[in-house]
C-alpha atoms as a PDB file:
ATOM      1  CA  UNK A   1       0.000   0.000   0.000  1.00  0.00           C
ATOM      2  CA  UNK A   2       1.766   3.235  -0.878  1.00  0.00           C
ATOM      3  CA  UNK A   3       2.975   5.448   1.469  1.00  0.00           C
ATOM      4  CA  UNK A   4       3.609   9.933   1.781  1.00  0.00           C
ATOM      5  CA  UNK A   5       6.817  11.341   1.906  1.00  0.00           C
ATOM      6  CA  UNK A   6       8.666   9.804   4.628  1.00  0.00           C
ATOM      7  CA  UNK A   7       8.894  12.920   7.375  1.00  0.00           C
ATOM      8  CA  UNK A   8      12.324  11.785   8.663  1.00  0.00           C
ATOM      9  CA  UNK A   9      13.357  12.373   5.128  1.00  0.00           C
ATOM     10  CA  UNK A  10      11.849  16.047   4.632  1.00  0.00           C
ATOM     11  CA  UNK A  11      13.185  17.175   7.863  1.00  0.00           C
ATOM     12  CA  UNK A  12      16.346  16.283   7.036  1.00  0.00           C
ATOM     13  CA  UNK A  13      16.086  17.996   3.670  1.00  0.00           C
ATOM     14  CA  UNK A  14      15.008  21.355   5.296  1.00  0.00           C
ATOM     15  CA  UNK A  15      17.463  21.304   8.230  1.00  0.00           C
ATOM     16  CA  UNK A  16      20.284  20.717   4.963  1.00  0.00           C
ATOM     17  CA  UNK A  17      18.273  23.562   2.941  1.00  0.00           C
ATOM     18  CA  UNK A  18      18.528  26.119   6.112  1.00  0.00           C
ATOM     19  CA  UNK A  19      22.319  25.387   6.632  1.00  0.00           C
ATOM     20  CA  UNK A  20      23.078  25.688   3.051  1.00  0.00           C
ATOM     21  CA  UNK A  21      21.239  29.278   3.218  1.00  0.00           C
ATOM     22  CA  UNK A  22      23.212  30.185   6.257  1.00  0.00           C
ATOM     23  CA  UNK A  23      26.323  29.532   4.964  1.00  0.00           C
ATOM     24  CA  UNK A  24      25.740  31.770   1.617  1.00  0.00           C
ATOM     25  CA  UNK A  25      24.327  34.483   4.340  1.00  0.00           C
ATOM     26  CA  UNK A  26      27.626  34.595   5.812  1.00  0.00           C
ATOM     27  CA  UNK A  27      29.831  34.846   2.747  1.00  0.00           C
ATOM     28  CA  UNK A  28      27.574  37.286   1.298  1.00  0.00           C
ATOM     29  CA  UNK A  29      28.051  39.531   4.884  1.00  0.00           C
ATOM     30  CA  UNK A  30      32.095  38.504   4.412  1.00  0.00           C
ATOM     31  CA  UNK A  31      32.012  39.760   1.011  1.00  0.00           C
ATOM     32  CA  UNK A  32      30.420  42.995   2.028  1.00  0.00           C
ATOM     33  CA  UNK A  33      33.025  43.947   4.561  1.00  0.00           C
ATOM     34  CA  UNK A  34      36.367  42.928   2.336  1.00  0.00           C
ATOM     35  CA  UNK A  35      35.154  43.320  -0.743  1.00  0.00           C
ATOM     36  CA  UNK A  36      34.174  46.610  -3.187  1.00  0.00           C
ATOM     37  CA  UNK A  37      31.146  48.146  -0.918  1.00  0.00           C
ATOM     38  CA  UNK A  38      33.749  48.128   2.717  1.00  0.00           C
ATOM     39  CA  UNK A  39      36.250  50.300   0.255  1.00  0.00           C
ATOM     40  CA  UNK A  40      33.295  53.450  -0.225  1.00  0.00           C
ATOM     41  CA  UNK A  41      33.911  54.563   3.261  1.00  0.00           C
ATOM     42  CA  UNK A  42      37.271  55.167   2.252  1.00  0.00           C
ATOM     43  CA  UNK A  43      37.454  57.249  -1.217  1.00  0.00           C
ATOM     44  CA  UNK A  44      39.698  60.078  -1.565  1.00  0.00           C
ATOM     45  CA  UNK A  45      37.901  63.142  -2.018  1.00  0.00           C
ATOM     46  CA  UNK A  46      39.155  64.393  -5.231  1.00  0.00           C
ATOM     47  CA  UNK A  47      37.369  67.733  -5.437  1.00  0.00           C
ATOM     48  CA  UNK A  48      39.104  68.630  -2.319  1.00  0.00           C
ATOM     49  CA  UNK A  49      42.258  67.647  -2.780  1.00  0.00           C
ATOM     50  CA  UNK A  50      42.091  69.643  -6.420  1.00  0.00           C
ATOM     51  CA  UNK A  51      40.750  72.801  -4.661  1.00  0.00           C
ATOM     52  CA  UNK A  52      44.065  72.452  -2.056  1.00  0.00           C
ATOM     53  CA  UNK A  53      45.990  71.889  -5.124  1.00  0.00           C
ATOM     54  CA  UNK A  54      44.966  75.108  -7.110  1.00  0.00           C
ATOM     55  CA  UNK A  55      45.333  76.943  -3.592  1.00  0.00           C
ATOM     56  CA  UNK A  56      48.801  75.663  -3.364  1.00  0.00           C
ATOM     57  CA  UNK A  57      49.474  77.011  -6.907  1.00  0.00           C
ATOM     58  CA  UNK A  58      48.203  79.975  -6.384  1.00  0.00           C
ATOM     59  CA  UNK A  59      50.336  81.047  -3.161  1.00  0.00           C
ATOM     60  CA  UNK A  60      53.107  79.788  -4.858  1.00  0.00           C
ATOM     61  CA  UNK A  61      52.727  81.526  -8.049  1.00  0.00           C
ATOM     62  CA  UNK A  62      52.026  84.828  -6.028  1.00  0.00           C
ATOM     63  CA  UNK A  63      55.330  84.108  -3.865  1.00  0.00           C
ATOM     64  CA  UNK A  64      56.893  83.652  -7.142  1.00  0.00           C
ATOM     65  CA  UNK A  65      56.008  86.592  -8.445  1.00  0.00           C
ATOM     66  CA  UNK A  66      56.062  89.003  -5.045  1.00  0.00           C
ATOM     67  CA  UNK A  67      59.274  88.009  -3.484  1.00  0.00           C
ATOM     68  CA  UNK A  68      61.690  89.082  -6.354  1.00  0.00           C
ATOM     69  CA  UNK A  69      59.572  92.906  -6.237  1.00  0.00           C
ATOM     70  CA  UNK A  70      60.044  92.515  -2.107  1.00  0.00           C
ATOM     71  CA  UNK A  71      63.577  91.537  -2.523  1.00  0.00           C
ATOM     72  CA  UNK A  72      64.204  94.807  -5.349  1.00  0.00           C
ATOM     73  CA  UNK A  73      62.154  96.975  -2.054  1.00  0.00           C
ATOM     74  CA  UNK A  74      64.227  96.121   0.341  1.00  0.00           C
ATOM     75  CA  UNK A  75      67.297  96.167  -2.143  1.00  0.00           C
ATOM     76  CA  UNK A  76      66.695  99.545  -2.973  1.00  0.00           C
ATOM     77  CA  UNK A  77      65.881 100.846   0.628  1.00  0.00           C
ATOM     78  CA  UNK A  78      69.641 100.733   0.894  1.00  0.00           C
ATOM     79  CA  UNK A  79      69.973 103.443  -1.483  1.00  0.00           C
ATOM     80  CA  UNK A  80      68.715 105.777   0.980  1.00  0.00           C
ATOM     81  CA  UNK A  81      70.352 109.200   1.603  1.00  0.00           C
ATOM     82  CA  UNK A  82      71.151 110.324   4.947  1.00  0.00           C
ATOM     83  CA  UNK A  83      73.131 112.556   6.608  1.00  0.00           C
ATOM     84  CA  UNK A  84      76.612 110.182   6.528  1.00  0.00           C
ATOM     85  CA  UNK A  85      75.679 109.244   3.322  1.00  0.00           C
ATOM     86  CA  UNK A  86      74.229 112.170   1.271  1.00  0.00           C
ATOM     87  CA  UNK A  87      74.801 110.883  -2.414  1.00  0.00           C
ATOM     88  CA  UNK A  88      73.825 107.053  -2.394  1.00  0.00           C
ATOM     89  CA  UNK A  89      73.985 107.066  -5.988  1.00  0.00           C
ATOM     90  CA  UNK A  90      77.967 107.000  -5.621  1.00  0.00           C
ATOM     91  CA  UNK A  91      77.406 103.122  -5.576  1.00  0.00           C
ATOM     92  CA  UNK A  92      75.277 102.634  -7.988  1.00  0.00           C
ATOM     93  CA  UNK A  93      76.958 101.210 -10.957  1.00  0.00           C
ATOM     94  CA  UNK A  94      76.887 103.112 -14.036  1.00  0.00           C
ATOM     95  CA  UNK A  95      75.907 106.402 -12.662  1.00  0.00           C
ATOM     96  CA  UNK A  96      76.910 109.845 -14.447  1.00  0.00           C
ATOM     97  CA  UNK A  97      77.404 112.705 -11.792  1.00  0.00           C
ATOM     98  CA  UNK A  98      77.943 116.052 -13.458  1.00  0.00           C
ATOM     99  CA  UNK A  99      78.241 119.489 -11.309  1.00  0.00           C
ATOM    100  CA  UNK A 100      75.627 122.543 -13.103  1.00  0.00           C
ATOM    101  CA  UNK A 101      74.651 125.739 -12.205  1.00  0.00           C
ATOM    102  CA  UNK A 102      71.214 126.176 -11.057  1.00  0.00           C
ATOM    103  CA  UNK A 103      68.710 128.670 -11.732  1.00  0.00           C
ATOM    104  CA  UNK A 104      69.603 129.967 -15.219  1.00  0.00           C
ATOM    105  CA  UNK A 105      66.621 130.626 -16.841  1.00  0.00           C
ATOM    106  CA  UNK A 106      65.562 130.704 -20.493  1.00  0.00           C
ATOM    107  CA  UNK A 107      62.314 131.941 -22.562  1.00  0.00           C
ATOM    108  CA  UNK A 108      59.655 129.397 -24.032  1.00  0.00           C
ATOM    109  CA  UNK A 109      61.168 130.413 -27.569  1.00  0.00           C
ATOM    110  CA  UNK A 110      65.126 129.326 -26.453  1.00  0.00           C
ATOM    111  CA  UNK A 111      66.769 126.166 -27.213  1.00  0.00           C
ATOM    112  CA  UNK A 112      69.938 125.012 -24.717  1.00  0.00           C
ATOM    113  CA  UNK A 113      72.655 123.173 -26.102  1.00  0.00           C
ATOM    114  CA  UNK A 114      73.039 120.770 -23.749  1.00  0.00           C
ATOM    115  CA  UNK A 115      75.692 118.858 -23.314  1.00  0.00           C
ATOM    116  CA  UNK A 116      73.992 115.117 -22.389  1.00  0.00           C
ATOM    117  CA  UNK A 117      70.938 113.395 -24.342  1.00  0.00           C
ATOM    118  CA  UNK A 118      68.679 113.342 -22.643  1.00  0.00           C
ATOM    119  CA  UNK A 119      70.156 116.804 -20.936  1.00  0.00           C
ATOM    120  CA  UNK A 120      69.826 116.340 -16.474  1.00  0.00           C
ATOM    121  CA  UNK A 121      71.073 119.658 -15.890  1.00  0.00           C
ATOM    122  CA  UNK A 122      72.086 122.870 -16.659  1.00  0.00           C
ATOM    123  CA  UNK A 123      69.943 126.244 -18.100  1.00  0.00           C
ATOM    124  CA  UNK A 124      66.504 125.581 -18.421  1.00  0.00           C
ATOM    125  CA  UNK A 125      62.913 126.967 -19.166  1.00  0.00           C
ATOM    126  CA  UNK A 126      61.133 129.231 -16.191  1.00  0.00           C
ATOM    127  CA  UNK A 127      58.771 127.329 -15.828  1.00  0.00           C
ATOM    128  CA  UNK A 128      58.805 123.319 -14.751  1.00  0.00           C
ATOM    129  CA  UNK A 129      57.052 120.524 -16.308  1.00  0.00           C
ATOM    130  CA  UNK A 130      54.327 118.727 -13.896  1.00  0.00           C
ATOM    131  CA  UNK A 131      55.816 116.108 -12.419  1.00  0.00           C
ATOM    132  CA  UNK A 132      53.501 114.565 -10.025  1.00  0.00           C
ATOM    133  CA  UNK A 133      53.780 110.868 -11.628  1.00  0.00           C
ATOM    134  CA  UNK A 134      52.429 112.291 -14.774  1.00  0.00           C
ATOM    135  CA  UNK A 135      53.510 109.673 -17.803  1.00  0.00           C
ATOM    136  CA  UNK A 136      53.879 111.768 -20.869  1.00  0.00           C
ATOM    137  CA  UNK A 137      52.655 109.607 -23.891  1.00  0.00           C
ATOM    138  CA  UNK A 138      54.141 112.161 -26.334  1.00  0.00           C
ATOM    139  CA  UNK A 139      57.926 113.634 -25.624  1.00  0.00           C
ATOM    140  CA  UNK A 140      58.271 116.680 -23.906  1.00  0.00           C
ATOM    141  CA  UNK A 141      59.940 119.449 -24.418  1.00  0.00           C
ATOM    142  CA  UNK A 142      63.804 119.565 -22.203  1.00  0.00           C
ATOM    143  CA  UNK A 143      64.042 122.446 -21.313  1.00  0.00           C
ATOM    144  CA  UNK A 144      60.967 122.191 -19.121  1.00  0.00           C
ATOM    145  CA  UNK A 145      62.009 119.219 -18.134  1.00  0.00           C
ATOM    146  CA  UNK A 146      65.647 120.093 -16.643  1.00  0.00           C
ATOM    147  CA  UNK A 147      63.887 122.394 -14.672  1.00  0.00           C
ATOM    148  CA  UNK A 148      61.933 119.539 -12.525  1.00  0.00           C
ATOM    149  CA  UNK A 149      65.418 117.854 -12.151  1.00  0.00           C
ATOM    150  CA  UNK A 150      66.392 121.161 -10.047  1.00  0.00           C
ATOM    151  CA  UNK A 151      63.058 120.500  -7.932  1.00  0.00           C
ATOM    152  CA  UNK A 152      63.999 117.018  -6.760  1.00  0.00           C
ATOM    153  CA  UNK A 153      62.444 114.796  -9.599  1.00  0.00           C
ATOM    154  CA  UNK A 154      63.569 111.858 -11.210  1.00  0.00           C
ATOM    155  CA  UNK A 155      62.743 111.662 -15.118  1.00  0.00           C
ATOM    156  CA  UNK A 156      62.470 108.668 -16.700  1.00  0.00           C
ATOM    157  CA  UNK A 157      63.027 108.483 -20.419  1.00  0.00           C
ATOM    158  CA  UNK A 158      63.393 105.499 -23.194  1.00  0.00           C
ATOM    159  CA  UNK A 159      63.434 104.849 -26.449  1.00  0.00           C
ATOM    160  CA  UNK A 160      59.940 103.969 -28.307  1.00  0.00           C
ATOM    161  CA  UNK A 161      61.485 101.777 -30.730  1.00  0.00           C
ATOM    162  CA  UNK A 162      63.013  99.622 -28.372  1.00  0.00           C
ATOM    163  CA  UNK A 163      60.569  98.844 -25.766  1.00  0.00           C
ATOM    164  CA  UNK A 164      57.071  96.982 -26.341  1.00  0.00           C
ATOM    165  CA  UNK A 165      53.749  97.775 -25.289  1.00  0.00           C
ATOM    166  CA  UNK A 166      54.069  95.958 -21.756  1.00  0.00           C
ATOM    167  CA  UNK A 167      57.954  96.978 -20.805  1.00  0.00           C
ATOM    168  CA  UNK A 168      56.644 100.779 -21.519  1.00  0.00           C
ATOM    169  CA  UNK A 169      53.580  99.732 -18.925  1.00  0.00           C
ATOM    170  CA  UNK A 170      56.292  98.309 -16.100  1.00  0.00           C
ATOM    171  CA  UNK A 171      57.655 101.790 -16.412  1.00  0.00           C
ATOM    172  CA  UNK A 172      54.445 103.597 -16.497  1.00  0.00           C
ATOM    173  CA  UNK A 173      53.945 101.813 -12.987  1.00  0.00           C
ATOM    174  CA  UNK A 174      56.661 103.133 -11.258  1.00  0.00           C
ATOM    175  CA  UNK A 175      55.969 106.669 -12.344  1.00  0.00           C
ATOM    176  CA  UNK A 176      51.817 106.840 -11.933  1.00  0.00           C
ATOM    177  CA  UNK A 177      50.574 109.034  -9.062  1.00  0.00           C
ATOM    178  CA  UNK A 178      54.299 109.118  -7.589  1.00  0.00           C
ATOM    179  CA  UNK A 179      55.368 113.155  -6.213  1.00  0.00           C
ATOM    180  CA  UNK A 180      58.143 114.189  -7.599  1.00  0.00           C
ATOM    181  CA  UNK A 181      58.431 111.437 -11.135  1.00  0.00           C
ATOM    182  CA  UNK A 182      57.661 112.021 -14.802  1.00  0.00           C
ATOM    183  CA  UNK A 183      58.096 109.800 -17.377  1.00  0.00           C
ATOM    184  CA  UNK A 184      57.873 110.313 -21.379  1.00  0.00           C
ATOM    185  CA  UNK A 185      59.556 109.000 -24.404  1.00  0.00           C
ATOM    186  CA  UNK A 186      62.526 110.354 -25.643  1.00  0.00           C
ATOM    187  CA  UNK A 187      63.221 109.611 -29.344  1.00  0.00           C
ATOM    188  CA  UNK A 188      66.914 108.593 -30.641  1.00  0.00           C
ATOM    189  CA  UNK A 189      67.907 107.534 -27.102  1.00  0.00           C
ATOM    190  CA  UNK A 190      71.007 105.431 -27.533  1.00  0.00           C
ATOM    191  CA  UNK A 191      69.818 103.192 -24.563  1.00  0.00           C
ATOM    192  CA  UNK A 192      65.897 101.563 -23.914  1.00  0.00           C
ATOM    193  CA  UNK A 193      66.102 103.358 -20.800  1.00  0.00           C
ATOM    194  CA  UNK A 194      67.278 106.951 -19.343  1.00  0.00           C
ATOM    195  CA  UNK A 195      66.937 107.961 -15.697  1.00  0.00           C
ATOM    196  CA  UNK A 196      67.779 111.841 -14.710  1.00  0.00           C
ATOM    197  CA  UNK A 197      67.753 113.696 -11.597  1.00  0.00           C
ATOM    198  CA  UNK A 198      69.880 116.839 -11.588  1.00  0.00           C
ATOM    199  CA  UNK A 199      73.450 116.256 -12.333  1.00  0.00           C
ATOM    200  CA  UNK A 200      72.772 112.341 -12.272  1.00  0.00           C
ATOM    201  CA  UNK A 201      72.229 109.834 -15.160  1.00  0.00           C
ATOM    202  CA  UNK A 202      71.959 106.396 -15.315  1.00  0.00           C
ATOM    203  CA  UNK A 203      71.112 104.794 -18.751  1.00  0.00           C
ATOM    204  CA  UNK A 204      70.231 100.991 -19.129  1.00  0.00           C
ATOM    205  CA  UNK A 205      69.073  98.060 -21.109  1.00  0.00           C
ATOM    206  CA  UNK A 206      66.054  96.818 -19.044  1.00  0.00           C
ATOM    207  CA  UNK A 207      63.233  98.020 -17.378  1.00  0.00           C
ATOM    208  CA  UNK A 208      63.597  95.151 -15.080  1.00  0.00           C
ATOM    209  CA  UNK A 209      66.968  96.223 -13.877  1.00  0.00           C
ATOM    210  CA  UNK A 210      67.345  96.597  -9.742  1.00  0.00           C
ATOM    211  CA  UNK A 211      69.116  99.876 -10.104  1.00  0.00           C
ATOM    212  CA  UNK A 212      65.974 101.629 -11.790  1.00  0.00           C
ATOM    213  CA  UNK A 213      64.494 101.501  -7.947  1.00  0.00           C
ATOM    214  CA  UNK A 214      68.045 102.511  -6.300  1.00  0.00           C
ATOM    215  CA  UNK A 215      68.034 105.343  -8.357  1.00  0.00           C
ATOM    216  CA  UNK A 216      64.913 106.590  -7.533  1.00  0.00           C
ATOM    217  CA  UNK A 217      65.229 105.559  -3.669  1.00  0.00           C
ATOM    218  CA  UNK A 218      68.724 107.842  -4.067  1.00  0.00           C
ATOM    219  CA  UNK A 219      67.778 111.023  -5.693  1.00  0.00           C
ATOM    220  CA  UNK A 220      64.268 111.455  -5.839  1.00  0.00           C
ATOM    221  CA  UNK A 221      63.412 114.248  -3.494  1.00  0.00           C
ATOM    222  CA  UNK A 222      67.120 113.691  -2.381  1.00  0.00           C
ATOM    223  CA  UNK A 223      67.868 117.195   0.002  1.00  0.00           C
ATOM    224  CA  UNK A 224      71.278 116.830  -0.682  1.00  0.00           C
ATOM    225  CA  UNK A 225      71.439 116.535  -4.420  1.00  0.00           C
ATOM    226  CA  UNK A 226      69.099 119.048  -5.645  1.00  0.00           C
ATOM    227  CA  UNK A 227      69.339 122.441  -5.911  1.00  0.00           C
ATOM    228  CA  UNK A 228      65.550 123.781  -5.441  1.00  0.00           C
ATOM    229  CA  UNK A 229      65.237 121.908  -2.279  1.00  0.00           C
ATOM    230  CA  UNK A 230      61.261 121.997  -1.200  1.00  0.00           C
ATOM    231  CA  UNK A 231      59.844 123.189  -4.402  1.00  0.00           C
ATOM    232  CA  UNK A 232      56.640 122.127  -5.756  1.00  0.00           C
ATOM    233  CA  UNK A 233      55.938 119.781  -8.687  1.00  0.00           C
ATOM    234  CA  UNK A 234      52.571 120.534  -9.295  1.00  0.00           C
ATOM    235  CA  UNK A 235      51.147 122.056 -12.757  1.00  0.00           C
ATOM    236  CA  UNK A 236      51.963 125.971 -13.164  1.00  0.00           C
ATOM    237  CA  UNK A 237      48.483 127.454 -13.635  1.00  0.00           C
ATOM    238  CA  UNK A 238      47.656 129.863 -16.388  1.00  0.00           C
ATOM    239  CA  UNK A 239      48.143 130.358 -20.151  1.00  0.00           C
ATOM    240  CA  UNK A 240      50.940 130.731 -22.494  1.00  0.00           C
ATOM    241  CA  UNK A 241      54.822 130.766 -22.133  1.00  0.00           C
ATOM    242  CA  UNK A 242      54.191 131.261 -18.232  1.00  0.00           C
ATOM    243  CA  UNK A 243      52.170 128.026 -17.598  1.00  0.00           C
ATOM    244  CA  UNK A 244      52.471 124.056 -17.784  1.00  0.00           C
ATOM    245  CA  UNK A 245      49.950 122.490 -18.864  1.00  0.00           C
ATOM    246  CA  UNK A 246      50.402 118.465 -18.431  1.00  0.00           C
ATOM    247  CA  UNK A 247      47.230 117.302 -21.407  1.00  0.00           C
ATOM    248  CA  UNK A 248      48.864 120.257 -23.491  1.00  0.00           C
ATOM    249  CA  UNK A 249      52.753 120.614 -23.008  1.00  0.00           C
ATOM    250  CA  UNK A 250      55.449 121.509 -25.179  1.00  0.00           C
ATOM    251  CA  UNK A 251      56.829 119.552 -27.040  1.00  0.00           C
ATOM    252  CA  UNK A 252      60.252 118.083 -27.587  1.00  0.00           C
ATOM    253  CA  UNK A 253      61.996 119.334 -30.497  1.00  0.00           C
ATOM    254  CA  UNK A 254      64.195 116.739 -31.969  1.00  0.00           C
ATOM    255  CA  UNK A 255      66.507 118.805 -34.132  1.00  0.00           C
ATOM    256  CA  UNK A 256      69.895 120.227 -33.609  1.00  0.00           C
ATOM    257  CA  UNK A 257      69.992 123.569 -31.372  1.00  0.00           C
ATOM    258  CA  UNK A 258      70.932 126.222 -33.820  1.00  0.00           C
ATOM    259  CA  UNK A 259      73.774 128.846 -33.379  1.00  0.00           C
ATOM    260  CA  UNK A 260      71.210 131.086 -30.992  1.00  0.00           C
ATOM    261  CA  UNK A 261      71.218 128.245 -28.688  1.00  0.00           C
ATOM    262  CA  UNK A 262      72.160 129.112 -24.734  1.00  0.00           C
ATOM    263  CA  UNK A 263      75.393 127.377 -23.855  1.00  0.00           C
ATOM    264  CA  UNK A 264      75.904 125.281 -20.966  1.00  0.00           C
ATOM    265  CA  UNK A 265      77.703 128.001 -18.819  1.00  0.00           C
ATOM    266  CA  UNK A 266      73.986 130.086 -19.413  1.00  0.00           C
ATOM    267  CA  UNK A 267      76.089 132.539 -21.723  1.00  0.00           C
ATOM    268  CA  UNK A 268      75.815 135.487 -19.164  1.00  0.00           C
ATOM    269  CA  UNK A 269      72.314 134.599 -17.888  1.00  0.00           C
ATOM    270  CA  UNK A 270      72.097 136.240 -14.393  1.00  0.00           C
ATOM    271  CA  UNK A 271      70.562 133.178 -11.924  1.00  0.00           C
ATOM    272  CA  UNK A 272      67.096 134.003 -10.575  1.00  0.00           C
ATOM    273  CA  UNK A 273      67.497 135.431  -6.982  1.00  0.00           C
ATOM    274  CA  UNK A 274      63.893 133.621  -6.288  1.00  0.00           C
ATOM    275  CA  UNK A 275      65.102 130.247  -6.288  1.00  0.00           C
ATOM    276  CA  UNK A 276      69.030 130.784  -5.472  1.00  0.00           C
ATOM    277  CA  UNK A 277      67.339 131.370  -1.922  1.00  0.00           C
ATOM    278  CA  UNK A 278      64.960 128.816  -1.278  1.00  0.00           C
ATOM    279  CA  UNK A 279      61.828 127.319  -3.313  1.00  0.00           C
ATOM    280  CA  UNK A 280      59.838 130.711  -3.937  1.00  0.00           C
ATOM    281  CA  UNK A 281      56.715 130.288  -3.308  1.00  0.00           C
ATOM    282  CA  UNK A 282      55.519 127.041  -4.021  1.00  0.00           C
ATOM    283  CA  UNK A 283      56.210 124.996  -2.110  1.00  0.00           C
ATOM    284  CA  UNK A 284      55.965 120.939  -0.838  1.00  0.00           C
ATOM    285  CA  UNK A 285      54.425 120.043   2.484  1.00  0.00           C
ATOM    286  CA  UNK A 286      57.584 120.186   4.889  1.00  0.00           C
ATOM    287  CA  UNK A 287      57.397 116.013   5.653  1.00  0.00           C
ATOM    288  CA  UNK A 288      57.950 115.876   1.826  1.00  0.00           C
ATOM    289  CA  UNK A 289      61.115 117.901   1.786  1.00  0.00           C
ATOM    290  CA  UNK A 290      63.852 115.727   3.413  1.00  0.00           C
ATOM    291  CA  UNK A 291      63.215 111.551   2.958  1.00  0.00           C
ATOM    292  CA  UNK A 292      61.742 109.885   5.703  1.00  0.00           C
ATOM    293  CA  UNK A 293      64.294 107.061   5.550  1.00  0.00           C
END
């Protein structure tokens, strides 16, 4: 007579059925903590590290670029004048000193035949040209010029044809806004750069040269090397041959000085009492008159 399933049997085939499920339980759970899901917890977080990366590159890149400019600062600040050492500019290698006369005056309609291109001393126009860190896009006339020298400015001058664009611009930057500076193109310059304070020269073949800023840390507004010590820079008001005006100026006349030129000695030119006394009467603030440092 036939018989069901023996239940011996079927337990025996669910007990094997659980164990066999228990086992794959527990190398699935095995899996998940060695294998691919365990490592998600631990991903490197690329965006992060990128953003520390251009951070990085970006400090570095502005280190790059501001130490050399601190370095040329603090170079420069050695260049100081003081009382032991009243012409820094001694030092300076390359440096023309000439002695002039001061206060010899000539009219709007003179030419001076100086004796140095561009000239950084000697007879000059009445009147000054504004230097206030005006850059001059056209050159100016010298004779107006000279006469800034005698107030304590530095000029710097160079040669259109052999600068670009951006070296004229690195210039422009250390001129802009700066008391006492000017800055204008001087055509036929045998150098790429000219710097002149009175009775000092210093011509050279970069813009990115260290002595352009021990120059100016020397002689600009420099007590002991100018004559006109305390005059003013600023624009001389008015009209005509008895004015400056820095959007209009005169203009610099590149042709020989003709036989009627003023010679270097002034040619009898009596100096003008005003300034052989002091700085007239305009005049810089008092703190401007002898460097700080």
């Amino acid at each position: 007579m036939p018989t069901g399933p023996d239940k011996g049997n079927q337990n025996k085939s669910a007990a094997k059925a659980n164990k066999a499920i228990n086992a794959a339980n527990k190398k699935s759970a095995g899996k998940k903590k060695s294998g691919v899901p365990a490592a998600k917890g631990r991903q490197i977080p690329w965006l992060t590290v990128a953003g520390v990366v251009v951070v990085l590159g970006l400090v570095a890149g502005l280190g790059f670029n501001l130490y050399p400019k601190y370095q040329d600062s603090a170079e420069a600040k050695k260049f100081s004048p003081s009382e032991s050492n009243q012409d820094p500019s001694t030092d300076i290698d390359g440096v023309v000193v000439k002695d002039y006369p001061a206060a010899l005056h000539v009219a709007r309609s003179q030419r001076v035949a100086y004796d140095q291109s561009p000239p950084f001393g000697g007879p000059h126009d009445a009147v000054w040209a504004t230097c206030t860190g005006i850059v001059y896009p056209e050159a100016i006339r010298s004779e107006n010029a000279v006469h800034s020298l005698e107030h304590g400015a530095v000029w710097i001058t160079y040669n259109p044809d052999d600068l670009s664009a951006d070296q004229i611009q690195t210039l422009a930057d250390r001129v802009d806004g700066e008391t006492q500076m000017m800055m204008s193109p001087y055509p036929g310059l045998d150098s790429p750069v000219s710097l002149q304070s009175w009775g000092h020269q210093l011509k050279l073949d970069s813009v990115d040269d260290a002595r352009i800023s021990q120059f100016i840390s020397a002689l600009r507004l420099n007590r002991f090397a100018y004559p006109e010590v305390g005059a003013s820079c600023a624009s001389v008001p008015g009209t005509g041959d008895n004015a400056f005006d820095p959007d209009n100026p005169p203009l610099f006349d590149a042709s020989a000085p003709g036989p009627d030129a003023v010679p270097m000695d002034g040619g009898g030119i009596a100096p003008d009492t005003s300034e052989t006394g002091g700085a007239g009467g305009m005049q810089l603030p008092s703190d401007l008159q002898i460097p700080s440092n």
